[in-house]
N, C-alpha and C. Protein backbone atom coordinates (compact mmCIF):
# COMPACT_ATOMS: atom_id res chain seq x y z
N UNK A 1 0.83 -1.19 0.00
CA UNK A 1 0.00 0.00 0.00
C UNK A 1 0.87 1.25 0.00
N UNK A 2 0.44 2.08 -0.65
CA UNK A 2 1.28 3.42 -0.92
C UNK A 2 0.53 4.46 0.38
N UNK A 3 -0.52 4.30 0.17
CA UNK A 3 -1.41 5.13 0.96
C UNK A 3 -1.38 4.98 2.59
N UNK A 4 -1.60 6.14 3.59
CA UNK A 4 -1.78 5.48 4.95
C UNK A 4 -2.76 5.42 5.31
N UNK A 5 -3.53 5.04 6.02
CA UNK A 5 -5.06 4.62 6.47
C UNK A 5 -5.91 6.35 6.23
N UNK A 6 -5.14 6.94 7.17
CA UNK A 6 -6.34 8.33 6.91
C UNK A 6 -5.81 9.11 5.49
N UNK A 7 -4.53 8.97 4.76
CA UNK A 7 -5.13 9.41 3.45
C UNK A 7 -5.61 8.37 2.77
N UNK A 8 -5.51 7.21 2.69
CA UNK A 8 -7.02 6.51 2.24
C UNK A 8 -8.33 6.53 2.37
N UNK A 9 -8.97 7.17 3.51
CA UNK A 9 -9.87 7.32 4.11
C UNK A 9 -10.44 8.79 3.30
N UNK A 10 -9.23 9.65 3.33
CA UNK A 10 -9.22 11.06 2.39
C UNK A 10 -9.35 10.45 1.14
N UNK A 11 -8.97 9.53 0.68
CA UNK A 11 -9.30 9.17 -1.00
C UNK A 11 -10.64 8.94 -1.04
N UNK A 12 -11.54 7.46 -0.19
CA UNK A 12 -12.49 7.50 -0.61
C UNK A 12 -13.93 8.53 -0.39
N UNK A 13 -13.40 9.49 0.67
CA UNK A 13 -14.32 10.69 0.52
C UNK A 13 -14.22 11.08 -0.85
N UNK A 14 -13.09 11.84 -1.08
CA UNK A 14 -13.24 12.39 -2.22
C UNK A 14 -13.62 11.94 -3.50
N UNK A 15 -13.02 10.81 -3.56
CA UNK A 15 -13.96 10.01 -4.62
C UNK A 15 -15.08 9.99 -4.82
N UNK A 16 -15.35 9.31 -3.75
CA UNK A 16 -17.41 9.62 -3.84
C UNK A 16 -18.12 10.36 -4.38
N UNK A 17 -17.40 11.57 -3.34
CA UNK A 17 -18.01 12.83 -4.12
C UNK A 17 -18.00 13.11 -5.25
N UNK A 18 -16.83 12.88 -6.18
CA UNK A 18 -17.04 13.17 -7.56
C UNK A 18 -17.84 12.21 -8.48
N UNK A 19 -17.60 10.57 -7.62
CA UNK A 19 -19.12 9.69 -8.18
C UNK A 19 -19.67 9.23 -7.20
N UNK A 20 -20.92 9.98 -6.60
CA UNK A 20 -21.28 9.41 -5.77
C UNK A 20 -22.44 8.55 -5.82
N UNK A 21 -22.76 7.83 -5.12
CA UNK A 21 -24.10 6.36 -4.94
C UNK A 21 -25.09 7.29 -5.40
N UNK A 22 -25.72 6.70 -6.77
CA UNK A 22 -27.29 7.88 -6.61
C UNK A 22 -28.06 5.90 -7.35
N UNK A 23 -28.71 5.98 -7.99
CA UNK A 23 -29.31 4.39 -8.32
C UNK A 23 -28.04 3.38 -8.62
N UNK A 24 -26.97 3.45 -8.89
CA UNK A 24 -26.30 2.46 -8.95
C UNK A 24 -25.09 3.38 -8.03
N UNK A 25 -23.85 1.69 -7.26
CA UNK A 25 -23.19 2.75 -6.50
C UNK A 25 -22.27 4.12 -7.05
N UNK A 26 -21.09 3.96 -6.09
CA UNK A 26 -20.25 5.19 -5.98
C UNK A 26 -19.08 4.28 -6.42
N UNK A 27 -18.25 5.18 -6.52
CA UNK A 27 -17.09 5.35 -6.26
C UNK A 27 -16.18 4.06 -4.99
N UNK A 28 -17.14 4.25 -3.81
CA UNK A 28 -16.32 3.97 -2.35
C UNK A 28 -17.06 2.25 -2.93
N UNK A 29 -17.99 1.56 -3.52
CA UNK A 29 -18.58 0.68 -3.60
C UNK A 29 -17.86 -0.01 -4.96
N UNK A 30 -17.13 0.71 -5.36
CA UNK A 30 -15.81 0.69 -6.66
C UNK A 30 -14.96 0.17 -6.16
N UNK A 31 -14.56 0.63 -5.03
CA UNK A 31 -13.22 0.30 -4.68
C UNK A 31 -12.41 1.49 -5.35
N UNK A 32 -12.83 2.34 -5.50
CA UNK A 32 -11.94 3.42 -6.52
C UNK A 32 -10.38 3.87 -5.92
N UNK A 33 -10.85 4.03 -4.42
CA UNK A 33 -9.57 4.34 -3.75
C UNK A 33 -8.31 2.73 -3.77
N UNK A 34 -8.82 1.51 -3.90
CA UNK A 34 -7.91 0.64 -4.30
C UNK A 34 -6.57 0.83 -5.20
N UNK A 35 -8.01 1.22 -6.54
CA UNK A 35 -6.91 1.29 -7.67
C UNK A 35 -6.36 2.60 -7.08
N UNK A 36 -6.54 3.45 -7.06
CA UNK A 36 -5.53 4.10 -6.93
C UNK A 36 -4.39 4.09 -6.06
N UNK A 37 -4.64 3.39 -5.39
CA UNK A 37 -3.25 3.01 -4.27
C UNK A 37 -2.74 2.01 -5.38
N UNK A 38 -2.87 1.66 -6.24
CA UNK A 38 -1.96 0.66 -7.35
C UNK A 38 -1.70 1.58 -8.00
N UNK A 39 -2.38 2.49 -8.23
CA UNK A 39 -1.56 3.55 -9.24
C UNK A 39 -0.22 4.03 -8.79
N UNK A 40 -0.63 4.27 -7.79
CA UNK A 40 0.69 5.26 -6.72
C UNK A 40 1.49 4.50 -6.57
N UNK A 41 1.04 3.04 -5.81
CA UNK A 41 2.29 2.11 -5.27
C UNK A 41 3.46 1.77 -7.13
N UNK A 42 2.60 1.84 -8.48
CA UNK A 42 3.83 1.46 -9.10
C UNK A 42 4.10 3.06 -10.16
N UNK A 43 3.41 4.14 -10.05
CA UNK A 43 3.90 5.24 -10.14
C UNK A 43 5.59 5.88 -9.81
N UNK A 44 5.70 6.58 -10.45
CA UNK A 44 7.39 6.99 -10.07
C UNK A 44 7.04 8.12 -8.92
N UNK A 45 8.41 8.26 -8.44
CA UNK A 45 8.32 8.25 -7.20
C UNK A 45 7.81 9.95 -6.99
N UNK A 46 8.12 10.37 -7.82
CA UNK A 46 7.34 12.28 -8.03
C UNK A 46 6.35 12.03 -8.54
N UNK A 47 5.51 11.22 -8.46
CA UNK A 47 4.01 11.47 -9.17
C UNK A 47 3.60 10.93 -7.65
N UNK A 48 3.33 10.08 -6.89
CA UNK A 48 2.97 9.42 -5.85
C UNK A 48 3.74 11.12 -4.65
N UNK A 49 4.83 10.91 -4.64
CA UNK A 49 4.93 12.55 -3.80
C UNK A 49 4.19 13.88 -3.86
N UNK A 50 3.80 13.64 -5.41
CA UNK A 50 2.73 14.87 -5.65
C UNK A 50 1.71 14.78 -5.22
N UNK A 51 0.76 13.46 -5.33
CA UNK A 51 -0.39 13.33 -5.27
C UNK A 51 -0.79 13.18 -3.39
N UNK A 52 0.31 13.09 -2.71
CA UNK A 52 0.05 12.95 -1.54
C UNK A 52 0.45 14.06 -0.60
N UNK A 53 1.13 15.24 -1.55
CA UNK A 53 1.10 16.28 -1.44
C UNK A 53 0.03 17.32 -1.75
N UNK A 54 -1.01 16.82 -2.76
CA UNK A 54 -2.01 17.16 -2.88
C UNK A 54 -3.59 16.84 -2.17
N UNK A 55 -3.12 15.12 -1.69
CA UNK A 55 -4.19 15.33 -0.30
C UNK A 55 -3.83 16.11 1.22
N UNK A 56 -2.36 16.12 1.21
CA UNK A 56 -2.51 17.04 2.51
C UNK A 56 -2.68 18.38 2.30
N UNK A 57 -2.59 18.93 0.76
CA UNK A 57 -3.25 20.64 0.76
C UNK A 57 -4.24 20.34 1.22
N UNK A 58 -5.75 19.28 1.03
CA UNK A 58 -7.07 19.13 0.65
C UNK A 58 -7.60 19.45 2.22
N UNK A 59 -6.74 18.56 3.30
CA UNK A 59 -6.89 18.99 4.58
C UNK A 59 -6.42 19.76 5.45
N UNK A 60 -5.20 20.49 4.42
CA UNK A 60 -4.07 21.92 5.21
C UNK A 60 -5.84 23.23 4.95
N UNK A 61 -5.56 22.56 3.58
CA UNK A 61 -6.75 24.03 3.39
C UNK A 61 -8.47 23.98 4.16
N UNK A 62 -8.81 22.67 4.30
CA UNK A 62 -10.20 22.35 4.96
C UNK A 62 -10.06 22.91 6.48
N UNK A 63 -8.76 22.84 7.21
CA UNK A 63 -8.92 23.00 8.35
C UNK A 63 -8.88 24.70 8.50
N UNK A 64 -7.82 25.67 7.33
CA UNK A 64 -8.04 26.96 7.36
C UNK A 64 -9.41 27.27 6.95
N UNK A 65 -10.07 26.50 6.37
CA UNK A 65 -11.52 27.67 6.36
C UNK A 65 -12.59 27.09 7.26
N UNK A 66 -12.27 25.80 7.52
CA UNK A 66 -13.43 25.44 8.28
C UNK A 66 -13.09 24.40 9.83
N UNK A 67 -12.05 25.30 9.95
CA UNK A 67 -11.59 24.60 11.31
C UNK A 67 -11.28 22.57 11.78
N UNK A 68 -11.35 22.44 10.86
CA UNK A 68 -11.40 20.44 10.35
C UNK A 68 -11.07 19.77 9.35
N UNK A 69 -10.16 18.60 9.61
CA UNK A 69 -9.90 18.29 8.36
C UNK A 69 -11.24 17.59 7.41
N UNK A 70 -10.74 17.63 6.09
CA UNK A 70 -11.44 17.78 5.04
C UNK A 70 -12.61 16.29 5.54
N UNK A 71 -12.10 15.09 6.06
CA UNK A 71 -13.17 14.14 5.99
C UNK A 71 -14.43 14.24 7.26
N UNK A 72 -13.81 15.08 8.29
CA UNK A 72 -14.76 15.89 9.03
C UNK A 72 -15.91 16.88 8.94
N UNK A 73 -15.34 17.56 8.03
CA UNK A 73 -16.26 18.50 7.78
C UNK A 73 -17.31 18.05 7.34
N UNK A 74 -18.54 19.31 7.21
CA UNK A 74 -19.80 18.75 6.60
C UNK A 74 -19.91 18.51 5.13
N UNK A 75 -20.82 17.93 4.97
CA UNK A 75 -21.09 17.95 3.61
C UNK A 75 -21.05 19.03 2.45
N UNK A 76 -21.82 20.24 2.96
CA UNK A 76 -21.46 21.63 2.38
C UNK A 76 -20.50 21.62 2.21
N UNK A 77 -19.22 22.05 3.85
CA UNK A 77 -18.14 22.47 3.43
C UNK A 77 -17.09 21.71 2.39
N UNK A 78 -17.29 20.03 2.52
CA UNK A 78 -16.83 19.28 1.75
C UNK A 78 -17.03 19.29 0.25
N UNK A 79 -18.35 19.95 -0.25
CA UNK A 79 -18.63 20.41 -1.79
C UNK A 79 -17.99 21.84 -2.26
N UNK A 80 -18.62 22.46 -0.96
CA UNK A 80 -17.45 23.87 -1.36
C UNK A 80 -16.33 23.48 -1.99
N UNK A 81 -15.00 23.47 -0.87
CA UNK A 81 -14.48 22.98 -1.54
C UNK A 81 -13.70 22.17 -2.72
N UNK A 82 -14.36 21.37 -2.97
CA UNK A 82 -13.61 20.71 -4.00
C UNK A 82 -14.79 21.28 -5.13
N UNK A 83 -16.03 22.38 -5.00
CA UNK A 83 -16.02 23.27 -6.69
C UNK A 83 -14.79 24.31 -6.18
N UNK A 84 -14.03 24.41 -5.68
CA UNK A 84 -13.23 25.67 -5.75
C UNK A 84 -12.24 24.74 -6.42
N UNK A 85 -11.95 23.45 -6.01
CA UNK A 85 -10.50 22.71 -6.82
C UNK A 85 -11.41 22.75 -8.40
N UNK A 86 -12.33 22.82 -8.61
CA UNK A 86 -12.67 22.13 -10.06
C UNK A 86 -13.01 23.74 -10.68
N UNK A 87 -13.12 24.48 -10.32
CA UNK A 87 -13.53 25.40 -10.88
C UNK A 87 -12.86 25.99 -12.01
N UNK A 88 -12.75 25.89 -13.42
CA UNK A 88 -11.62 26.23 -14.58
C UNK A 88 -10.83 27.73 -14.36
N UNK A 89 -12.01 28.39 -13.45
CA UNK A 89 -12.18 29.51 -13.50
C UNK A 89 -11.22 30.47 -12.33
N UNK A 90 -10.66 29.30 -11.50
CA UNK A 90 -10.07 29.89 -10.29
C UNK A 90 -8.89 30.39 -10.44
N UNK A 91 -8.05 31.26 -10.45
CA UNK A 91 -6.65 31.31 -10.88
C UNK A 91 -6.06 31.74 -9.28
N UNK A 92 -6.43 31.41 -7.70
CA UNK A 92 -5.40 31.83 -7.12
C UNK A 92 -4.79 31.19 -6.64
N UNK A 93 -3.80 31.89 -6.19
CA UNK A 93 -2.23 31.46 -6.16
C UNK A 93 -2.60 30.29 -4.97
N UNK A 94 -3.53 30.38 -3.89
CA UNK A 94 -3.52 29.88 -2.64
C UNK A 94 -4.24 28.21 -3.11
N UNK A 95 -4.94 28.51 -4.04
CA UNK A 95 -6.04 26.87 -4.96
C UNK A 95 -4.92 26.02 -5.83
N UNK A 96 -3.91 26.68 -6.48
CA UNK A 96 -3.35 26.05 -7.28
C UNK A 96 -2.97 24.59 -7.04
N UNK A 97 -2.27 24.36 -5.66
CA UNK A 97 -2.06 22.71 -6.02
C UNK A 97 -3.75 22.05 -5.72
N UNK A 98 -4.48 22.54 -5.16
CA UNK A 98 -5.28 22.12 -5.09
C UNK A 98 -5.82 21.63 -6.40
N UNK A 99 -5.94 22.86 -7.11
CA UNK A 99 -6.61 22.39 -8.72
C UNK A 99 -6.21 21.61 -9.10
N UNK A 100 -4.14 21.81 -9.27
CA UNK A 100 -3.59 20.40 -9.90
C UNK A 100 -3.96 19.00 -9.44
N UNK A 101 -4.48 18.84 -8.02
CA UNK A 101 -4.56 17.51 -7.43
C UNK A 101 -5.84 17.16 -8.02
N UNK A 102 -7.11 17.87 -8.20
CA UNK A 102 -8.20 17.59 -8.48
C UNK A 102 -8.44 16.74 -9.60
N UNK A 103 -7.66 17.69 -10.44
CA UNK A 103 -7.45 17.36 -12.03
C UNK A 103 -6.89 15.90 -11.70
N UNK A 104 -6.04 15.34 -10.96
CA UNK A 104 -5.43 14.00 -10.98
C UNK A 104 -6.49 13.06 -10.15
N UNK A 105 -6.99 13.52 -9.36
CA UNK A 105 -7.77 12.52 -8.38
C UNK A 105 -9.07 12.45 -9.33
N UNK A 106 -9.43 13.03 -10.21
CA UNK A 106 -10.61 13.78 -10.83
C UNK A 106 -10.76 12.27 -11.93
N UNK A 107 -8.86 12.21 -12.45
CA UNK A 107 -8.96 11.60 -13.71
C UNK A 107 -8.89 9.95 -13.24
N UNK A 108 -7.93 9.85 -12.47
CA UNK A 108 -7.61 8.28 -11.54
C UNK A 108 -9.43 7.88 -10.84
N UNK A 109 -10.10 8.88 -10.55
CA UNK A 109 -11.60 8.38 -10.08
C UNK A 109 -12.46 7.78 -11.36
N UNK A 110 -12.33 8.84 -12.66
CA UNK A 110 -13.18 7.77 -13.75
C UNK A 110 -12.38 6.75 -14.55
N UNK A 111 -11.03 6.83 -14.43
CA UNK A 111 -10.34 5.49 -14.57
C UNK A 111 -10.95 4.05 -14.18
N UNK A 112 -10.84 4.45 -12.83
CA UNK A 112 -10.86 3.66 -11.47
C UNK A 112 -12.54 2.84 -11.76
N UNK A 113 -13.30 3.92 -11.64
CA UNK A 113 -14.47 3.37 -11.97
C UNK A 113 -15.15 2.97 -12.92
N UNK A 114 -14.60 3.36 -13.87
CA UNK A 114 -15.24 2.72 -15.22
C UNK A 114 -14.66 1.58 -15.94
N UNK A 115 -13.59 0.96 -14.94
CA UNK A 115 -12.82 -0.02 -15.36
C UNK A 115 -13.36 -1.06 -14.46
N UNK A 116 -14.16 -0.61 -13.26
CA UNK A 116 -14.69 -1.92 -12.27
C UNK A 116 -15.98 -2.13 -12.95
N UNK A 117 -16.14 -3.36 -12.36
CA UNK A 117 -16.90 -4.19 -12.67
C UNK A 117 -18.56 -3.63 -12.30
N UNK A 118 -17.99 -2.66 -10.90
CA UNK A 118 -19.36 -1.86 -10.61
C UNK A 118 -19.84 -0.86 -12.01
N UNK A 119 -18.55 -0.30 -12.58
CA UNK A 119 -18.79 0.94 -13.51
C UNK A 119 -19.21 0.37 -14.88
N UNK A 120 -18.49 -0.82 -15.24
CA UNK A 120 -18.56 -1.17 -16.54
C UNK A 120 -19.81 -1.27 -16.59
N UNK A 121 -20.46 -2.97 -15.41
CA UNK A 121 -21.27 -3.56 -15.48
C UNK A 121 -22.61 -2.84 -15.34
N UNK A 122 -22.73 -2.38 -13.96
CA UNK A 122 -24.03 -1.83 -13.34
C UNK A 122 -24.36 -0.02 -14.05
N UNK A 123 -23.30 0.88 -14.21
CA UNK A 123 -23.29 1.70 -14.63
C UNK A 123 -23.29 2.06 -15.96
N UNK A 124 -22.43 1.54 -16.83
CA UNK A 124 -22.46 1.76 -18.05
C UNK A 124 -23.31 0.55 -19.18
N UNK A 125 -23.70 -0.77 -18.08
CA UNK A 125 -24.71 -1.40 -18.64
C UNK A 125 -23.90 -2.67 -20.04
N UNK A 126 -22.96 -2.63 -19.34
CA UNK A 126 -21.54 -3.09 -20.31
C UNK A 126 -22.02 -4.98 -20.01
N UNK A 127 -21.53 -5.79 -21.24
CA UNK A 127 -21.27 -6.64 -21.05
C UNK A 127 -20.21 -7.49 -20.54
N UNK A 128 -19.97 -8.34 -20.17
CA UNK A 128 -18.49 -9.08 -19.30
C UNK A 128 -18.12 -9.16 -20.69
N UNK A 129 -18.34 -9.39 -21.94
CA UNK A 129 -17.73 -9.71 -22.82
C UNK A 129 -16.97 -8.36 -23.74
N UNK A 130 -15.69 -8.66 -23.53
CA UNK A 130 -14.79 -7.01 -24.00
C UNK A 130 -14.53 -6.84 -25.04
N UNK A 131 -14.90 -8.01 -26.10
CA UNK A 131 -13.97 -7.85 -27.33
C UNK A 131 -15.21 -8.45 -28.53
N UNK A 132 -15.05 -8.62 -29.42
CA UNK A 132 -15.69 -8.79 -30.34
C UNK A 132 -15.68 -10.14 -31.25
N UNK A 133 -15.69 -11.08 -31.22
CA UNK A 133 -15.43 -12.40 -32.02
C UNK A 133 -15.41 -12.07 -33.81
N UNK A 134 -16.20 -11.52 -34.04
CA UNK A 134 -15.99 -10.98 -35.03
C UNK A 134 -16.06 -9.63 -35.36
N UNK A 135 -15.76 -9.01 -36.20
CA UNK A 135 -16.45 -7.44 -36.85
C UNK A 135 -16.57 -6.92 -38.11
N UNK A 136 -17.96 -7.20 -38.02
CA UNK A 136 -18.48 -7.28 -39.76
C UNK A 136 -18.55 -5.82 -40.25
N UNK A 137 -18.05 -5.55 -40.01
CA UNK A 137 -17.94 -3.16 -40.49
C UNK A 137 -18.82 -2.70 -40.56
N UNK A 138 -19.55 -1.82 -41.24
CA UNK A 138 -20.54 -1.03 -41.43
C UNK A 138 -21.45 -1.67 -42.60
N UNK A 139 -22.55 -1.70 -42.23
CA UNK A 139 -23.73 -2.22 -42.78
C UNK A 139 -24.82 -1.59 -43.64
N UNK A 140 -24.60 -0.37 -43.71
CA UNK A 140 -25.38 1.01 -44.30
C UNK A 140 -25.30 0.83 -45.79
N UNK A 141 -26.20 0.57 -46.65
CA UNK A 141 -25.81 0.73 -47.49
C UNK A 141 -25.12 1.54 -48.19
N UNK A 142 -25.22 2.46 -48.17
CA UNK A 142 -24.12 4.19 -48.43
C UNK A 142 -22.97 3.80 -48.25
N UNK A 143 -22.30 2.61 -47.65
CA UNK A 143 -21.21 3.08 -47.20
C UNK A 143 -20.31 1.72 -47.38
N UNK A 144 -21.14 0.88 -48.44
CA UNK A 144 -20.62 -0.62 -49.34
C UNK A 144 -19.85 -0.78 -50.84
């Protein structure tokens, strides 16, 4: 494991939140925070330093505005937040690693989930079967 228990615990909050359980699950029912501790554990060694530099902004900065770290806080303050990491629109100096982390936790979350079996299967309505036995091309006449 790359991760330590409470920034794992910080992963699968945040995860959630960006997919969270509404008729089929989340994120935390993904396992999303898994893969990403496989990401990190075979990641080089400045990408895994970054990214765990970017969950302790998530709770350096949760506790300056709202007195708690980020998996404490409420729900509000926990959305606040992370639209200020996603926001295209934010340029200050004080959000920046934040944004950068978002953008990475943002992209490793629909990785993560659309590669499980929860995302493929239940969410995207995917078959177990990945590949195609055959592929007969386009069938249109226009286009024979």
């Amino acid at each position: 494991m790359s991760l330590t228990p409470q920034q794992n615990e910080l992963v699968i909050t945040l995860t959630e939140l960006i997919i969270p359980e509404t008729d089929t699950p989340g994120a935390k029912a993904a396992r999303v925070n898994r893969f990403i501790d496989s990401v990190l554990h075979d990641a080089p060694a400045a990408n895994r330093t970054g990214f765990v530099r970017g969950l302790a902004w998530v709770d350096e900065r949760s506790r300056t505005l709202y007195k708690r770290n980020f998996v404490a806080a409420s729900a509000a303050e926990q959305t606040s937040l992370l639209s200020k990491m996603a926001d295209v629109r934010n340029k200050a100096a004080a959000d920046r690693t934040g944004i950068e982390f978002f953008r990475a936790i943002k992209s490793m979350t629909i990785d993560g989930y659309y590669t499980s079996e929860i995302g493929l299967m239940q969410e995207l309505g995917d078959s177990p079967q990945m590949f195609l036995a055959e592929f007969p091309g386009c069938d249109h006449p226009e286009h024979q």
